[in-house]
Protein backbone atom coordinates (compact mmCIF):
# COMPACT_ATOMS: atom_id res chain seq x y z
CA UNK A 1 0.00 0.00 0.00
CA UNK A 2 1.29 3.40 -0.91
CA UNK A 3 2.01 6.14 1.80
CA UNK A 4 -0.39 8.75 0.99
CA UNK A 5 -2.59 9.64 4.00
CA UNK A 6 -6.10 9.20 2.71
CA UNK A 7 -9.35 11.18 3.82
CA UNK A 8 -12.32 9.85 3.97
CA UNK A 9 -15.82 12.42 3.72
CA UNK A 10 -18.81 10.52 5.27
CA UNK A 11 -17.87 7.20 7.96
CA UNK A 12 -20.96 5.18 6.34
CA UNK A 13 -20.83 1.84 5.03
CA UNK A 14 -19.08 2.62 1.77
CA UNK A 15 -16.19 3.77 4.13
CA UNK A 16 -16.91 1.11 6.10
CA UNK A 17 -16.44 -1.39 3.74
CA UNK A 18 -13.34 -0.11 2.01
CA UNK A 19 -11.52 0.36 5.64
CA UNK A 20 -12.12 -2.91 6.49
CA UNK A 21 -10.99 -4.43 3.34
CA UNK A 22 -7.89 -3.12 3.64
CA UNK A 23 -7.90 -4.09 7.44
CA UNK A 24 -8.47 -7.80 6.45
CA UNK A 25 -5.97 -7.09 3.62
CA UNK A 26 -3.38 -6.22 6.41
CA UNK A 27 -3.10 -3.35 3.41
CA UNK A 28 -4.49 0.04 5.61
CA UNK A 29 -2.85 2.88 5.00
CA UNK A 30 -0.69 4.27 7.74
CA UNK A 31 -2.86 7.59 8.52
CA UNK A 32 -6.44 7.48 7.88
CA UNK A 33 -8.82 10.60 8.90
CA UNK A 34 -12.79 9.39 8.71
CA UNK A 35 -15.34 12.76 9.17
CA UNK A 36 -18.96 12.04 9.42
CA UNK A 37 -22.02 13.39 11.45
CA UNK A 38 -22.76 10.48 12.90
CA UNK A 39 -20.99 9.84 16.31
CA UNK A 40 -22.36 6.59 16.01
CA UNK A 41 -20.95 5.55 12.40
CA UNK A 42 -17.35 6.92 13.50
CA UNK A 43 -17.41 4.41 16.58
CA UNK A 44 -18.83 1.57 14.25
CA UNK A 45 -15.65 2.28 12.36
CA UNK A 46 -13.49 2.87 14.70
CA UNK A 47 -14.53 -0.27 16.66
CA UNK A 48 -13.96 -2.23 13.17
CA UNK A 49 -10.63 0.08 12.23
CA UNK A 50 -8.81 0.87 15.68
CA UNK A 51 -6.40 2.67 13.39
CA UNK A 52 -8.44 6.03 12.28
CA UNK A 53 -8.50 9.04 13.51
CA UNK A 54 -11.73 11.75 13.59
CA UNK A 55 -11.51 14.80 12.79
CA UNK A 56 -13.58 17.82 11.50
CA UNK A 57 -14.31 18.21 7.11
CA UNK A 58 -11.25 20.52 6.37
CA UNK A 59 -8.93 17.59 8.02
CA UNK A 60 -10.44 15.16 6.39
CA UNK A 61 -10.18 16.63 3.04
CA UNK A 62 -6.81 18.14 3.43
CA UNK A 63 -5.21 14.69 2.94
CA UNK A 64 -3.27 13.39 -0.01
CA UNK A 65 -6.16 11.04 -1.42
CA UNK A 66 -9.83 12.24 -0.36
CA UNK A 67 -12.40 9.76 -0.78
CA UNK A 68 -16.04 11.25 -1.31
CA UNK A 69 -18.15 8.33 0.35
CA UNK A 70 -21.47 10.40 0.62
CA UNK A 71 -24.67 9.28 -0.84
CA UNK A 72 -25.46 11.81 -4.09
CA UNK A 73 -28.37 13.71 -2.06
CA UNK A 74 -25.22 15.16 0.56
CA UNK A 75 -22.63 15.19 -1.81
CA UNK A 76 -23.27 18.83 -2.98
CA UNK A 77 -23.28 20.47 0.53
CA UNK A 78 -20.08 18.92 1.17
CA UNK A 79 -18.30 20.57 -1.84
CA UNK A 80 -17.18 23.35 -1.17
CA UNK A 81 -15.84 22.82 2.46
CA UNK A 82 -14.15 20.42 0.75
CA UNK A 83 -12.75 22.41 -2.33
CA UNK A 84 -11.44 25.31 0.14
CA UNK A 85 -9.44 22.52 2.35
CA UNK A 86 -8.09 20.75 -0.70
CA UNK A 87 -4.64 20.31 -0.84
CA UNK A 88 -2.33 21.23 -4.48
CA UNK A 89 -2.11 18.31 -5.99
CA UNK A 90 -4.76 15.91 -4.41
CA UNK A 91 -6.77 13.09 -5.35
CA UNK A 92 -10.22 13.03 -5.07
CA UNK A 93 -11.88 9.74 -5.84
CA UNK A 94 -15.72 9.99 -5.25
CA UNK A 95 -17.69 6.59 -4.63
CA UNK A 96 -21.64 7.95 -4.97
CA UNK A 97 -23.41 7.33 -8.88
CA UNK A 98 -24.78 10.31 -10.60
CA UNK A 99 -22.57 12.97 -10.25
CA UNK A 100 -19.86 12.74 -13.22
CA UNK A 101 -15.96 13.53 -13.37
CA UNK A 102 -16.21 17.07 -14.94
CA UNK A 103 -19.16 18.19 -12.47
CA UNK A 104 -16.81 17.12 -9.19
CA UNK A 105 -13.84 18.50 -11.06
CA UNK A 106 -15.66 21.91 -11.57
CA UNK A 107 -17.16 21.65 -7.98
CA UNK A 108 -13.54 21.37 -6.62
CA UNK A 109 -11.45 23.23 -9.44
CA UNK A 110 -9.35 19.92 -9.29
CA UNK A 111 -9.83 18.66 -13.18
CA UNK A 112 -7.73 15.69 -13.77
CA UNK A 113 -7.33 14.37 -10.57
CA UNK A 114 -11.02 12.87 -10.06
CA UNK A 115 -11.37 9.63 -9.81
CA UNK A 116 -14.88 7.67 -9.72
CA UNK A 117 -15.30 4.69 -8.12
CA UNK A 118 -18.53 2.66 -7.37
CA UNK A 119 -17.83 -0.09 -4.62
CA UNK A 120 -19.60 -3.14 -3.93
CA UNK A 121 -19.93 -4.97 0.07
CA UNK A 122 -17.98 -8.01 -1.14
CA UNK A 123 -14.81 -5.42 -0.84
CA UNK A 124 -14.93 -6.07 2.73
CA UNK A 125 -13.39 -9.56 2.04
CA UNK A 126 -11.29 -8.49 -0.92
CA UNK A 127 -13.52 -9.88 -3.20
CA UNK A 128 -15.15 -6.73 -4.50
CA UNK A 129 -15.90 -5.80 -8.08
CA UNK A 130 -15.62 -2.04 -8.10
CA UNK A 131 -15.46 -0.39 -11.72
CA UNK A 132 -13.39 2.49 -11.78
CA UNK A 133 -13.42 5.73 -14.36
CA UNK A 134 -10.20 7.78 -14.62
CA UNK A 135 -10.15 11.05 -16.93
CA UNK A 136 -8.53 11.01 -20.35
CA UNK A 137 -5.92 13.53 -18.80
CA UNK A 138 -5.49 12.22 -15.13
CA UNK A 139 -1.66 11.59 -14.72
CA UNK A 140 0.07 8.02 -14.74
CA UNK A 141 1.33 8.15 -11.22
CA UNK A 142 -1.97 9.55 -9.83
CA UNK A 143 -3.59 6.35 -11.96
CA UNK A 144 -1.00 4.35 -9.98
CA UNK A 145 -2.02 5.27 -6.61
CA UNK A 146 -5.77 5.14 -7.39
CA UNK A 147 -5.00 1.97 -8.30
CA UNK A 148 -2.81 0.44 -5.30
CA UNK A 149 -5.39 0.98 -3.48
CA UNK A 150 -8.59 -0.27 -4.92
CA UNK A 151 -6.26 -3.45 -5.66
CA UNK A 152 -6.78 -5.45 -1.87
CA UNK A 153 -10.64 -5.13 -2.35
CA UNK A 154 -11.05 -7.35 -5.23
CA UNK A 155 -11.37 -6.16 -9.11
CA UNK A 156 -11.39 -2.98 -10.33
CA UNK A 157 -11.82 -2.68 -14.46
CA UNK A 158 -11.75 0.34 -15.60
CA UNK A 159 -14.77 1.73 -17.75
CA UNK A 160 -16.63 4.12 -19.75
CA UNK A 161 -18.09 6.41 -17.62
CA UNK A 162 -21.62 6.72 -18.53
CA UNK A 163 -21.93 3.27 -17.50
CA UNK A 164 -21.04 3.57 -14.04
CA UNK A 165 -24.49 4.42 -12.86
CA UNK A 166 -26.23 0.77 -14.56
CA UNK A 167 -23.09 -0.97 -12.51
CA UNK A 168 -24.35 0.72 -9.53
CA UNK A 169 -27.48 -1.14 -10.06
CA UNK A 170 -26.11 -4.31 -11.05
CA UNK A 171 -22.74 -4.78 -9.26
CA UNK A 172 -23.06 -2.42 -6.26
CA UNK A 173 -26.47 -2.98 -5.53
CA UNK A 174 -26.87 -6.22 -7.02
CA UNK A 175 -25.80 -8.68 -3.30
CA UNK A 176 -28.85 -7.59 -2.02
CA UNK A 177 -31.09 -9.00 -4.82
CA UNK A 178 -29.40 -12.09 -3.29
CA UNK A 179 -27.82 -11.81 0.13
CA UNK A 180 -31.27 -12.64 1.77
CA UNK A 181 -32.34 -15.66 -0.10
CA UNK A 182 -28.92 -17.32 0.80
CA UNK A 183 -28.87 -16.62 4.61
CA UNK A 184 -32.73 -18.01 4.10
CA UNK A 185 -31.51 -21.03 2.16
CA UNK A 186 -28.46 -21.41 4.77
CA UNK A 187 -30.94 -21.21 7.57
CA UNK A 188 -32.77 -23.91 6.08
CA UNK A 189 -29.85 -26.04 5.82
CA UNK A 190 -29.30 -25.56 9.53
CA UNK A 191 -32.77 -26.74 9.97
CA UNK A 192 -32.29 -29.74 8.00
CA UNK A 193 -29.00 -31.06 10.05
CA UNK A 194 -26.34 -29.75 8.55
CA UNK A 195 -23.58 -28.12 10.49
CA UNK A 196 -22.24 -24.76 9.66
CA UNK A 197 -19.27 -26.14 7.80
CA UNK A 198 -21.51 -28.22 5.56
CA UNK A 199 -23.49 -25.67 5.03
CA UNK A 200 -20.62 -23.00 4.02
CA UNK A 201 -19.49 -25.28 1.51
CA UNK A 202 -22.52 -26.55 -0.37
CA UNK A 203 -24.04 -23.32 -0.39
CA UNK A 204 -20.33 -21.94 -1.71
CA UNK A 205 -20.19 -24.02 -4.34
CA UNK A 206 -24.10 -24.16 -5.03
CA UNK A 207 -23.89 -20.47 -5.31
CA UNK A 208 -20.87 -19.98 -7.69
CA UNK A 209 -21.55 -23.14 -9.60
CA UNK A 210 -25.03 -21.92 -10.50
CA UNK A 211 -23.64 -18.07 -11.88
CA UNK A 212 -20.71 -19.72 -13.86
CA UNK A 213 -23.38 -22.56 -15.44
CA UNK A 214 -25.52 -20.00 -16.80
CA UNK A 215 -22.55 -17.13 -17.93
CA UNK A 216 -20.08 -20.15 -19.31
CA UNK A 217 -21.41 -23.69 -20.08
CA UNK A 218 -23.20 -22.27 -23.73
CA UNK A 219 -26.34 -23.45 -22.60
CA UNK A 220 -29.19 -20.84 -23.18
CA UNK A 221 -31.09 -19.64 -20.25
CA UNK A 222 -34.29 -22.01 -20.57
CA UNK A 223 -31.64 -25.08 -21.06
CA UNK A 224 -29.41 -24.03 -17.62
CA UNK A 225 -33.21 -23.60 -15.69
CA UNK A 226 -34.08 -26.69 -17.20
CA UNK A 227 -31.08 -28.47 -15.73
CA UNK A 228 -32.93 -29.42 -12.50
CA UNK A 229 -36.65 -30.37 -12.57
CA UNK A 230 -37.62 -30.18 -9.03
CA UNK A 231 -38.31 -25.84 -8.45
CA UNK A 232 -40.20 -25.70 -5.05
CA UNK A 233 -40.22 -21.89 -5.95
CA UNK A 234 -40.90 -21.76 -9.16
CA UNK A 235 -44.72 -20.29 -8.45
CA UNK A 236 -42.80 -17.14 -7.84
CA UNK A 237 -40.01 -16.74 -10.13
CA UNK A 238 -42.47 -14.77 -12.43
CA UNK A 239 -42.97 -12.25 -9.39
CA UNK A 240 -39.18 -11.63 -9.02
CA UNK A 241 -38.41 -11.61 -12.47
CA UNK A 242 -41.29 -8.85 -12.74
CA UNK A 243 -39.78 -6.33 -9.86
CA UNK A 244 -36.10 -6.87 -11.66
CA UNK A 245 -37.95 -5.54 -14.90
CA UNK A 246 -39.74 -2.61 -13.31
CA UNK A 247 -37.83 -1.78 -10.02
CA UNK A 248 -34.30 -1.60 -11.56
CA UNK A 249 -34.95 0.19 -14.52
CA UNK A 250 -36.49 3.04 -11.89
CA UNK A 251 -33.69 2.86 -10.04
CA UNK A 252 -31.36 3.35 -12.63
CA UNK A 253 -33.09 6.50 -14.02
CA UNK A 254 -33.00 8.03 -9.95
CA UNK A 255 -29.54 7.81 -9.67
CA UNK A 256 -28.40 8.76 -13.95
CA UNK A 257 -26.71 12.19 -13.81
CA UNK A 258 -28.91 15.22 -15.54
CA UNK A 259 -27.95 15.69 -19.08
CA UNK A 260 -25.96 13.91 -21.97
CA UNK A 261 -23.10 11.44 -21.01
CA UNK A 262 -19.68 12.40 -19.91
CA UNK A 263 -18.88 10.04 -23.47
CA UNK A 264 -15.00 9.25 -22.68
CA UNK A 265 -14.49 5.79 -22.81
CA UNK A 266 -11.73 4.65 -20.66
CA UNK A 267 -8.76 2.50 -20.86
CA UNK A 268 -9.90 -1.45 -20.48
CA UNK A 269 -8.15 -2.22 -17.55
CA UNK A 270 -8.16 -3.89 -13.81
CA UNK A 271 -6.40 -3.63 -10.90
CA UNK A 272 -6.73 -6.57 -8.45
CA UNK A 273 -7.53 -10.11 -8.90
């Protein structure tokens, strides 16, 4: 991990899960500085990260790399506190949907050295997915730091930036289309006698095995769902499918910034495994 001190703007769960990925990473950076309203989010995080320090907005953004982790509706309150405490030659990576590179960069009078970011909660294990958009112009070396440190939470391609707002949706957002009908399926497998190792596995491999049968074996969808003809749910898989056809699309068209695309399309690239 590089030696930058980084800044964090808002101690939610965005920060939250970025901290601790680089905790579990043994990758967090000597001098992090969290500000956030919430007394109780800083403890959370501090509890989690014994590392951090608190401090007030202009400390927080006065740091070498300054990570916006507001949601979009706080995000423009926050600017200008944090454009007056910016340091020359800063890095501001911001981590909310909506708001584009050349908005924040005219916000903060920093063009070129924005980064955006949108994370996903499997970060906390280093097993994110966390597209990244640089600027055309945005130096090598502040590329390279950007990238050190998105690197212990998991992959990090870099893409066009009018698509950042549909991976919100999908990748960011997307574990908790899910998350809830594996702890019910896990606590299901509890009930039927297996232990919690047994459980971990098959649901591991259950999990995984079913994504990478329908995205690799060449099967078309109807063949993979046709793989198994017992579907004690299958009375509601026209529900679901329904609310991922109406709710997403909505969601999607909250969070799209106002006004044509950015249109840069940047370099196809990763950092992380």
């Amino acid at each position: 991990m590089n030696d930058r001190t980084i800044g964090f703007i808002g101690g939610g769960r965005v920060a939250r899960i970025i901290l601790e990925g680089w905790s579990r990473a043994g990758k967090m950076p000597a001098r992090v500085t969290v500000v956030d309203p919430s007394r109780d989010a800083l403890a959370r995080l501090q509890a989690r990260c014994p590392g951090i320090a608190v401090a007030d907005l202009a400390t927080a953004a006065a740091q070498d790399v300054v990570f916006l982790a507001l949601p979009p509706a706080a995000l423009p309150a926050a600017l200008p506190a944090v454009r007056a405490a910016l340091r020359p030659g800063a890095l501001v990576v911001s981590l909310a949907p909506k708001f584009t590179v050349a908005a924040l960069a005219a916000a903060l009078g920093a063009p070129e050295r924005v980064a955006r970011v949108i994370p996903n909660g499997p970060s906390v294990i280093g097993a994110g997915f966390n597209p990244a958009y640089f600027p055309p112009g945005m130096p090598d070396d502040a590329r390279r730091v950007v990238g050190d440190l998105l690197a212990p939470l998991g992959e990090s391609p870099l893409v066009a930036e009018e698509k950042l707002e549909a991976y919100a949706v999908v990748t960011a957002m997307g574990p908790t289309y899910f998350w809830f009908q594996f702890q019910a399926l896990r606590e299901q497998a509890a009930a039927f006698g297996l232990d919690e190792r047994e459980t971990a596995r098959a649901l591991r491999r259950t999990v995984c095995g079913a994504a990478r049968t329908l995205l690799e074996s060449g099967l078309t969808p109807a063949e993979v769902m046709d793989l198994t003809p017992s579907k004690p749910l299958a009375e509601m898989e026209p529900v679901v499918a329904e609310l991922f056809r109406t709710r997403l699309p909505a969601m999607l068209l909250k969070i799209k910034p106002p006004g044509p695309p950015a249109g840069d399309v940047g370099v196809t690239a990763s950092f992380g495994a």
